[in-house]
N, C-alpha and C. Protein backbone atom coordinates (compact mmCIF):
# COMPACT_ATOMS: atom_id res chain seq x y z
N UNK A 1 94.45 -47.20 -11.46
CA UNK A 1 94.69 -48.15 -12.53
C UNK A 1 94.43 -49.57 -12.04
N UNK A 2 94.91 -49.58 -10.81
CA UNK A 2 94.78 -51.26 -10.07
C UNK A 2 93.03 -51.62 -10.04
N UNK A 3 91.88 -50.46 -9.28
CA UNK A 3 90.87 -50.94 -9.48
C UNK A 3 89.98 -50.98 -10.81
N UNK A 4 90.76 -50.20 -11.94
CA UNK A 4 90.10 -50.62 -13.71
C UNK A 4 90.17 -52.26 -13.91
N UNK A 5 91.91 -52.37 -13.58
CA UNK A 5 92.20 -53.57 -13.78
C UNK A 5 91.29 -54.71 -13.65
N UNK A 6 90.70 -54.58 -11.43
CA UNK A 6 90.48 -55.28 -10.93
C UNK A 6 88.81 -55.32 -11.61
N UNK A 7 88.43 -54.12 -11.66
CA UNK A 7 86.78 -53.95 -12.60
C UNK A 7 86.85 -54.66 -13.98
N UNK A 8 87.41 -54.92 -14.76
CA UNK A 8 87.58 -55.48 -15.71
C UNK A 8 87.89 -57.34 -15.85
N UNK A 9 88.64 -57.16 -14.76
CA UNK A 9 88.69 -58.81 -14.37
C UNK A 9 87.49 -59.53 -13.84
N UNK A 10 87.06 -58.55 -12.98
CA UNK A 10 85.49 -59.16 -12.74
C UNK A 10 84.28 -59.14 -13.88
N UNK A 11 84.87 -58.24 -14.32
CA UNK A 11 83.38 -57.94 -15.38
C UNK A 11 83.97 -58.83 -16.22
N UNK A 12 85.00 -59.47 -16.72
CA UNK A 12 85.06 -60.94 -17.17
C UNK A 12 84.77 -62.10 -17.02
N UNK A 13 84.73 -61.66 -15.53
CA UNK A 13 84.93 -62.84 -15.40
C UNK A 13 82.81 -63.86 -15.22
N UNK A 14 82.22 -62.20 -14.97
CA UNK A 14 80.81 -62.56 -14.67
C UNK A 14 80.05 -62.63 -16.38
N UNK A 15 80.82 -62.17 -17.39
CA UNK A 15 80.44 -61.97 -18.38
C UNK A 15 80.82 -63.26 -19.33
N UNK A 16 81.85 -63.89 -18.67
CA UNK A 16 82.35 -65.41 -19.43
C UNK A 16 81.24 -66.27 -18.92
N UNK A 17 80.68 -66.37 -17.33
CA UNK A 17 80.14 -67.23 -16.50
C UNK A 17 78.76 -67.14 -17.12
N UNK A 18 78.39 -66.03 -17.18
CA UNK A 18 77.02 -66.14 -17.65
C UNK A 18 76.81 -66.33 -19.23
N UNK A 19 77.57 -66.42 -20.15
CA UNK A 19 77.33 -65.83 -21.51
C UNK A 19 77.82 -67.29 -22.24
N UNK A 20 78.92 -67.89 -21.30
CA UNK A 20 79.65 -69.37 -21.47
C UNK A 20 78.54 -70.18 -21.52
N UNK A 21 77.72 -70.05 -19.85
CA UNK A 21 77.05 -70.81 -19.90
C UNK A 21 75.40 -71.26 -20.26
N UNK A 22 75.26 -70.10 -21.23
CA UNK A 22 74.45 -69.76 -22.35
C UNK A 22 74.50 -70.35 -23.35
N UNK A 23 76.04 -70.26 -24.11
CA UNK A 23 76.72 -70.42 -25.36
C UNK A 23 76.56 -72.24 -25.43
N UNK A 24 76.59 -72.80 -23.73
CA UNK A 24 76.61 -74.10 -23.87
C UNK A 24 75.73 -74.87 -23.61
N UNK A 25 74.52 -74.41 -23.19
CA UNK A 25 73.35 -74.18 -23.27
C UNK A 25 73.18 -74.47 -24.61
N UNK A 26 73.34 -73.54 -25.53
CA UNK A 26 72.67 -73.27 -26.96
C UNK A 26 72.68 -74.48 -28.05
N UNK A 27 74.26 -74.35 -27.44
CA UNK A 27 74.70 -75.56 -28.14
C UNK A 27 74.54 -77.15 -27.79
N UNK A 28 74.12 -77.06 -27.03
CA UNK A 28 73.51 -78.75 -26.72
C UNK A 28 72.61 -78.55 -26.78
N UNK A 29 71.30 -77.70 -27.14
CA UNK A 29 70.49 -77.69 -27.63
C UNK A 29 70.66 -78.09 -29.41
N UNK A 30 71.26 -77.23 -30.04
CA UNK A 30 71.65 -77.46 -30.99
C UNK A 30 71.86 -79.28 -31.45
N UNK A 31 73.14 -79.53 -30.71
CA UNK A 31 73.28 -80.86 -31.74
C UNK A 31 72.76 -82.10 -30.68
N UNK A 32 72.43 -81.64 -29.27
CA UNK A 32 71.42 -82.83 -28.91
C UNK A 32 69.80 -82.94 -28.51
N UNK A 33 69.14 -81.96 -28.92
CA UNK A 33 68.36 -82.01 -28.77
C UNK A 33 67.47 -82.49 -29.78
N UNK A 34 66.02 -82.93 -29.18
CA UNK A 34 65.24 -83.71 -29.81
C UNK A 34 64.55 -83.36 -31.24
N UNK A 35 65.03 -83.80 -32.28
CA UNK A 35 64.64 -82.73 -33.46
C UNK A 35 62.99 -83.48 -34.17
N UNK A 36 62.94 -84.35 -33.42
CA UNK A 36 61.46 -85.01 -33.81
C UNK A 36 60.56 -84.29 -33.22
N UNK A 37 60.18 -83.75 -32.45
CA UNK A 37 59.67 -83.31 -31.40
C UNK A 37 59.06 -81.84 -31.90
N UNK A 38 59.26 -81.30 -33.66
CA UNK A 38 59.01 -79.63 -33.69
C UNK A 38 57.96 -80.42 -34.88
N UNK A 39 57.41 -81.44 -35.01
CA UNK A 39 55.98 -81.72 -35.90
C UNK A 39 54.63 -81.01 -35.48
N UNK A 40 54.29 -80.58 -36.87
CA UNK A 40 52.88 -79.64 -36.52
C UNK A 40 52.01 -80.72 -35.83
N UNK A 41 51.36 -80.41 -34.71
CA UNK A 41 50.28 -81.10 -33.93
C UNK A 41 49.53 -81.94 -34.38
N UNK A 42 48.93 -82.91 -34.60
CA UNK A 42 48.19 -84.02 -35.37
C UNK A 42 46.41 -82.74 -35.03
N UNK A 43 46.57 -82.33 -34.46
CA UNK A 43 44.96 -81.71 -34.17
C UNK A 43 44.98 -80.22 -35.23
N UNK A 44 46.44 -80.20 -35.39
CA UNK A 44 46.48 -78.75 -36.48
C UNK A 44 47.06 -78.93 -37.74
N UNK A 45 46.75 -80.35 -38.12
CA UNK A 45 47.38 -80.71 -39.59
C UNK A 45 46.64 -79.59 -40.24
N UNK A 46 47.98 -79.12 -41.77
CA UNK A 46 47.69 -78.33 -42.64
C UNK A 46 46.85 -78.97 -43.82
N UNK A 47 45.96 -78.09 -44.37
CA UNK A 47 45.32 -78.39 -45.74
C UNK A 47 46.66 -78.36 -46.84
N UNK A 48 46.39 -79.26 -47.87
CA UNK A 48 47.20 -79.06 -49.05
C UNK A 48 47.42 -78.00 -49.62
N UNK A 49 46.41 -77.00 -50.09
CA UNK A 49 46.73 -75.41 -50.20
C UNK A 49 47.18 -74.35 -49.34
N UNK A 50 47.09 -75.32 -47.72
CA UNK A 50 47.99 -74.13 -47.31
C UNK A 50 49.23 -74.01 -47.32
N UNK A 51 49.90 -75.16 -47.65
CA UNK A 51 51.64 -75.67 -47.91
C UNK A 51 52.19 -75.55 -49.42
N UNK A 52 51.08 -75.48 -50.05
CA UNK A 52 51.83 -75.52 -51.67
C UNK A 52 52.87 -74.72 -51.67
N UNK A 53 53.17 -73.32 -50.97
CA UNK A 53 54.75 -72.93 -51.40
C UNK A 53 55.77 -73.58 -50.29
N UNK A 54 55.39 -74.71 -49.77
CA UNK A 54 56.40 -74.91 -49.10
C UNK A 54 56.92 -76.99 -49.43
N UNK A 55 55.52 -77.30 -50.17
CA UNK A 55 56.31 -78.97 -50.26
C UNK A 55 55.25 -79.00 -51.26
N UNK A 56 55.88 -80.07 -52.23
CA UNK A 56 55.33 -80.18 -53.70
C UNK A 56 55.08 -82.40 -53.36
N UNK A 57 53.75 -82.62 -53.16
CA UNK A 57 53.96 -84.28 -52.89
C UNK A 57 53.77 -84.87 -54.75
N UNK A 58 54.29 -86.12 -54.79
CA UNK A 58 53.90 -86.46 -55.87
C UNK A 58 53.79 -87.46 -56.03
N UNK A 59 52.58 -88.26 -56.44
CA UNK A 59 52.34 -89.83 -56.48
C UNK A 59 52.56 -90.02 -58.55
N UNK A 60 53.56 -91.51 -58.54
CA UNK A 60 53.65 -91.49 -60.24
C UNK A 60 54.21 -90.67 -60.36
N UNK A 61 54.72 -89.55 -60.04
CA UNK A 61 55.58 -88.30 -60.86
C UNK A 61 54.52 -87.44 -61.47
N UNK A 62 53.29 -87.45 -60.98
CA UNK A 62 52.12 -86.32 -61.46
C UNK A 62 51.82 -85.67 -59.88
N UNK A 63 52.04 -84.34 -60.15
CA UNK A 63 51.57 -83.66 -58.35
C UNK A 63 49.93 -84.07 -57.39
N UNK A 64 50.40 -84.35 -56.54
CA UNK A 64 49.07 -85.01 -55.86
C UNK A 64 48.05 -83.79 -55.81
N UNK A 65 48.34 -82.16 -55.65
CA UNK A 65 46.92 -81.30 -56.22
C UNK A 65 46.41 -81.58 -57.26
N UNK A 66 46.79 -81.60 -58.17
CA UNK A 66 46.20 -82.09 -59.77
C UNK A 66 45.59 -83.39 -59.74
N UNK A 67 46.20 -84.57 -58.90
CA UNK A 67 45.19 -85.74 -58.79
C UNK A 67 43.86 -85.62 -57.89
N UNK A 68 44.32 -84.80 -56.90
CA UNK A 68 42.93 -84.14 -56.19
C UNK A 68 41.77 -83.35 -57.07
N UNK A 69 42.59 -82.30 -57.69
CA UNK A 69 41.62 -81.32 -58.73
C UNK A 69 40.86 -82.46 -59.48
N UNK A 70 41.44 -83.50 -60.23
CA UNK A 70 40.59 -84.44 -61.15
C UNK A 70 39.84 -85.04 -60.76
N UNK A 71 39.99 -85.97 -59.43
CA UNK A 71 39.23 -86.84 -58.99
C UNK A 71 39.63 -88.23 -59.23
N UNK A 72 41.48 -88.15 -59.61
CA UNK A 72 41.67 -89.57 -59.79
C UNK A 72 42.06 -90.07 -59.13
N UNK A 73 41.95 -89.78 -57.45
CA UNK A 73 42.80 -90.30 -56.47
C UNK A 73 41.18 -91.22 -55.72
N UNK A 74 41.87 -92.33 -54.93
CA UNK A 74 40.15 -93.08 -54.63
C UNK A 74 40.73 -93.65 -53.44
N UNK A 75 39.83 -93.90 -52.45
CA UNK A 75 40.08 -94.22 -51.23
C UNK A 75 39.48 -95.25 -50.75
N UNK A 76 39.81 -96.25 -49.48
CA UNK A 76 38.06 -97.12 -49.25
C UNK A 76 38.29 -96.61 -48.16
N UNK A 77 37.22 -96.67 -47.02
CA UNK A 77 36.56 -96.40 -45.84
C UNK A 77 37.11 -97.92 -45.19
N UNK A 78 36.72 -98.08 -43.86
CA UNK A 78 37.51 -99.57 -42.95
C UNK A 78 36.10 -100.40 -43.27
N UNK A 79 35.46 -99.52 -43.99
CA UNK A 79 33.69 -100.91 -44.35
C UNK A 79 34.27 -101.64 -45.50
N UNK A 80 35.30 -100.44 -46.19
CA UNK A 80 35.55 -101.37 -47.94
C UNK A 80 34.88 -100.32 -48.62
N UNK A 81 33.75 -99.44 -48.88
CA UNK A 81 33.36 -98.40 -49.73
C UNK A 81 34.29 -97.49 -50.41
N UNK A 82 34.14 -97.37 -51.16
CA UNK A 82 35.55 -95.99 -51.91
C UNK A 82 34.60 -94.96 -51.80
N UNK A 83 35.34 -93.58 -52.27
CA UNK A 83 34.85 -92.86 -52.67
C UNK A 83 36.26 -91.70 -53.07
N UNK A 84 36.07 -90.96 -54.45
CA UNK A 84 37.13 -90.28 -54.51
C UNK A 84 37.92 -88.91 -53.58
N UNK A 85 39.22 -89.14 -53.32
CA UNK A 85 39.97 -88.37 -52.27
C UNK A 85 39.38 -86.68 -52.94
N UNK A 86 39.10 -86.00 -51.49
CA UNK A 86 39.33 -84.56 -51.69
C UNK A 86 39.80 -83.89 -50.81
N UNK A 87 40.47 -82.80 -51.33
CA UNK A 87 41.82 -81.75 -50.53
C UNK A 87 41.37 -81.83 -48.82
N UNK A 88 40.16 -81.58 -48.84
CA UNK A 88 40.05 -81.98 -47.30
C UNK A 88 40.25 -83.04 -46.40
N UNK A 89 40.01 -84.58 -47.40
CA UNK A 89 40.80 -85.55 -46.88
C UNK A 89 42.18 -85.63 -46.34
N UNK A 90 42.94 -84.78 -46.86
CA UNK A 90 44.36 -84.54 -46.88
C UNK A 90 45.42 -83.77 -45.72
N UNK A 91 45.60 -83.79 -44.88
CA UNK A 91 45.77 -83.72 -44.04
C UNK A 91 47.75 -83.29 -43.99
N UNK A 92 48.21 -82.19 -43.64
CA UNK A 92 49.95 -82.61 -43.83
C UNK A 92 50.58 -81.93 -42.61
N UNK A 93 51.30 -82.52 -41.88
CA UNK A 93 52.51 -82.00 -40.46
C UNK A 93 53.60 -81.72 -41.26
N UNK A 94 54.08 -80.60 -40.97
CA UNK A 94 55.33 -80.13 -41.42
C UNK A 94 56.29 -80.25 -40.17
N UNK A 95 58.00 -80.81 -40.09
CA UNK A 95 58.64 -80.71 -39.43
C UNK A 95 59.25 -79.21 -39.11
N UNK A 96 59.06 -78.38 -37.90
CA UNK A 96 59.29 -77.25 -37.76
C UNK A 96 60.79 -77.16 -37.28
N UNK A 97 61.74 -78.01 -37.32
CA UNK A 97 63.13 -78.44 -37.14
C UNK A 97 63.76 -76.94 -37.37
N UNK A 98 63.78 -76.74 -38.94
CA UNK A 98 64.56 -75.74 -39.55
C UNK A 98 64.40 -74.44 -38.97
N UNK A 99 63.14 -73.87 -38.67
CA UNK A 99 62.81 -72.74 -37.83
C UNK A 99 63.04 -72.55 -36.64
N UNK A 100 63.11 -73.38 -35.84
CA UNK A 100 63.75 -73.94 -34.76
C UNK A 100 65.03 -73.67 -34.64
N UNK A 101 65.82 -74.43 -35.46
CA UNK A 101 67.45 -74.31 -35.35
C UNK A 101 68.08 -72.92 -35.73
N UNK A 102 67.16 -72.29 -36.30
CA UNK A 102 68.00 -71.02 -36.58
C UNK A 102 68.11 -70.42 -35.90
N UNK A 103 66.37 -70.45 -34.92
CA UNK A 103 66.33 -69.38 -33.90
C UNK A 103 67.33 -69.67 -32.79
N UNK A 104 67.67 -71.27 -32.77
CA UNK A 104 68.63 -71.40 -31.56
C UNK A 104 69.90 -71.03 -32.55
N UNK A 105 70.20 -70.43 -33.16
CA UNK A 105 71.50 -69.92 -34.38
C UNK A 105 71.89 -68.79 -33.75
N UNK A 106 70.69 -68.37 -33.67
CA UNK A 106 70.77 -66.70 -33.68
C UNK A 106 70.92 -66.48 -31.73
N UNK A 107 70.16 -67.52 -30.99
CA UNK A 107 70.49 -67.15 -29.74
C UNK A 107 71.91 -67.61 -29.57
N UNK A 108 72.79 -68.59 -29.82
CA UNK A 108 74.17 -69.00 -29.87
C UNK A 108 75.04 -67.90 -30.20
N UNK A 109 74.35 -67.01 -31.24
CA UNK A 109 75.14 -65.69 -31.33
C UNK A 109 75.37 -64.86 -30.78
N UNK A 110 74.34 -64.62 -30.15
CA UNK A 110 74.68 -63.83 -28.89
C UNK A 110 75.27 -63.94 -27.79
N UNK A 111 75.11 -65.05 -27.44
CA UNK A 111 75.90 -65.65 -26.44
C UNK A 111 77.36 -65.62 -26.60
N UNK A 112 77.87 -66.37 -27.99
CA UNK A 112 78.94 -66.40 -28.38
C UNK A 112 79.69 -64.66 -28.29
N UNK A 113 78.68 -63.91 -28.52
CA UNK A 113 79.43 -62.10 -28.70
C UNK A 113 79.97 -61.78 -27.48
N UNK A 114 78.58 -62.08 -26.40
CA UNK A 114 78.67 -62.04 -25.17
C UNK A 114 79.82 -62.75 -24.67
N UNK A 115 80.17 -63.85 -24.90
CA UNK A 115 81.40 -64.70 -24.10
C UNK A 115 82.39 -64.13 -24.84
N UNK A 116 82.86 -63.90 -25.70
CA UNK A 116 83.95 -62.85 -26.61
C UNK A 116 84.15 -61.76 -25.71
N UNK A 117 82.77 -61.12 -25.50
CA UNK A 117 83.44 -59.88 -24.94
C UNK A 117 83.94 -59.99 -23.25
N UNK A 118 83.62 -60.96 -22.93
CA UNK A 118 83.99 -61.24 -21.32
C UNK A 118 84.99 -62.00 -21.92
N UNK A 119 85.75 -62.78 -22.73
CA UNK A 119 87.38 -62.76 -22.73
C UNK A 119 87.94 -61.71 -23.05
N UNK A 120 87.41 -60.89 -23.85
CA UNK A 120 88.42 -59.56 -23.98
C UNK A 120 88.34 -58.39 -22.67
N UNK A 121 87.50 -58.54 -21.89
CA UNK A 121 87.89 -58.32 -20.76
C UNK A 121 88.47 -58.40 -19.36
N UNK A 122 88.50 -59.70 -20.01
CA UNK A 122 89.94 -61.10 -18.62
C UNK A 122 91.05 -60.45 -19.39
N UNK A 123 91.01 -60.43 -20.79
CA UNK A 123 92.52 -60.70 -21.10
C UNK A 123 93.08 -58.77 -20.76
N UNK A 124 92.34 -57.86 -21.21
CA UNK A 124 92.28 -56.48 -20.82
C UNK A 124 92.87 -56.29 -19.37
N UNK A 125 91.76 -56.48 -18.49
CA UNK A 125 92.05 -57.04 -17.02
C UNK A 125 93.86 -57.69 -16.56
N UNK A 126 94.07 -58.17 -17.28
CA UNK A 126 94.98 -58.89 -16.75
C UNK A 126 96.56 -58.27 -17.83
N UNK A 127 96.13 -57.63 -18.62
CA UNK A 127 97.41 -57.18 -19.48
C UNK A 127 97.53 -56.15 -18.29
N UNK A 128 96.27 -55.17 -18.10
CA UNK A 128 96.87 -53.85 -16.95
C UNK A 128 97.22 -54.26 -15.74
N UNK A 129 96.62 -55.49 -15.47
CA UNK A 129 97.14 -55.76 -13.73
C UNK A 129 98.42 -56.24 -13.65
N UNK A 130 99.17 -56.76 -14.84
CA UNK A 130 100.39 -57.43 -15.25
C UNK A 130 101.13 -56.17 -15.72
N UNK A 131 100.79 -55.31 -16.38
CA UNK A 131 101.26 -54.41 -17.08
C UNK A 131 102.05 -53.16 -15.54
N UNK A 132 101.14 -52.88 -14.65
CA UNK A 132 101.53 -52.39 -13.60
C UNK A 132 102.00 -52.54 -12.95
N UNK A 133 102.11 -53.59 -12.60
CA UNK A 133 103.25 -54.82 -12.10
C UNK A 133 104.53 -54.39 -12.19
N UNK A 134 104.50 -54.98 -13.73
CA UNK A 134 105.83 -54.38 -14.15
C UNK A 134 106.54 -53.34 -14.03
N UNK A 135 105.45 -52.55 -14.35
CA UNK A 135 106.15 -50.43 -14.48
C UNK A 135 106.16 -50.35 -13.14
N UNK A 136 105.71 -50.74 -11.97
CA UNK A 136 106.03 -50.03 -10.53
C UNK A 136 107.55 -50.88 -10.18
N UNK A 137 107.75 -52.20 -11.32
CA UNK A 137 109.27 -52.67 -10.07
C UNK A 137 109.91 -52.04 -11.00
N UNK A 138 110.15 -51.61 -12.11
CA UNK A 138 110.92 -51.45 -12.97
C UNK A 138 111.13 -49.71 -13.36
C-alpha cells in the first residue's frame, strides 16, 4: 500500500510538472502573445472572390464586388492616369488571430486535463499515505 501511495505521489507529482507547465505555457501564449503577427503574408494576399464567405467590404453602403462587377470604382496610377479598378487590383490579408486562438484553446485543454489529473493523483497519493498512517497507529 505504502509503494501505490508513494507511485501515485510521484506520478503527480511529474504529471503536475509537466502538464502545469504546459497549461502556462498556453496561457501566456494566449493573453500575451503577439496577435498582430497571424496576417496573411503581403506576397499571398487573397483575391476578393476568394473571401466572399468570409468578409463583405463596402464603400457608400453598396458592396465593393458589385462596384468591381460595374466598373464604377476608378483608380490613378503615381503618373496621374486612371483607369477603372478590377478584382485583380484588389488585393485582401485576413487576420488569422481567431484560428490561432482556438487552436491554442484546444492545446490549454489538454494540458489543463493533464494537470487535473496529476492533482488527483497528489491528492490520491497522499489520502493513502496519510490514510495508513493512521490505521497502523490506531
Amino acid at each position: 500500500m505504502k509503494d501505490t501511495a508513494t507511485g501515485l505521489l510521484i506520478g503527480g507529482i511529474i504529471f503536475c510538472c509537466i502538464f502545469g507547465a504546459s497549461l502556462l505555457a498556453d496561457m501566456g501564449s494566449l493573453n500575451k502573445g503577439d496577435r498582430n503577427i497571424w496576417w496573411t503574408h503581403k506576397d499571398m494576399m487573397l483575391s476578393l472572390p476568394a473571401v466572399k464567405d468570409k468578409v463583405e467590404i463596402y464603400i457608400s453602403g453598396k458592396p465593393l464586388a458589385g462596384l468591381v462587377d460595374r466598373g464604377s470604382l476608378v483608380a490613378r496610377t503615381s503618373a496621374g492616369d486612371q483607369y477603372k479598378v478590377a478584382s485583380r487590383d484588389i488585393g485582401i490579408r485576413l487576420n488569422n488571430w481567431d484560428r490561432q486562438r482556438v487552436s491554442l484553446l484546444k492545446k490549454a485543454l489538454v494540458s489543463a486535463f493533464g494537470f487535473g489529473a496529476g492533482i488527483a493523483l497528489l491528492v490520491a497519493g497522499l489520502y493513502m499515505k496519510f490514510s495508513v498512517k493512521q490505521g497502523s497507529h490506531g
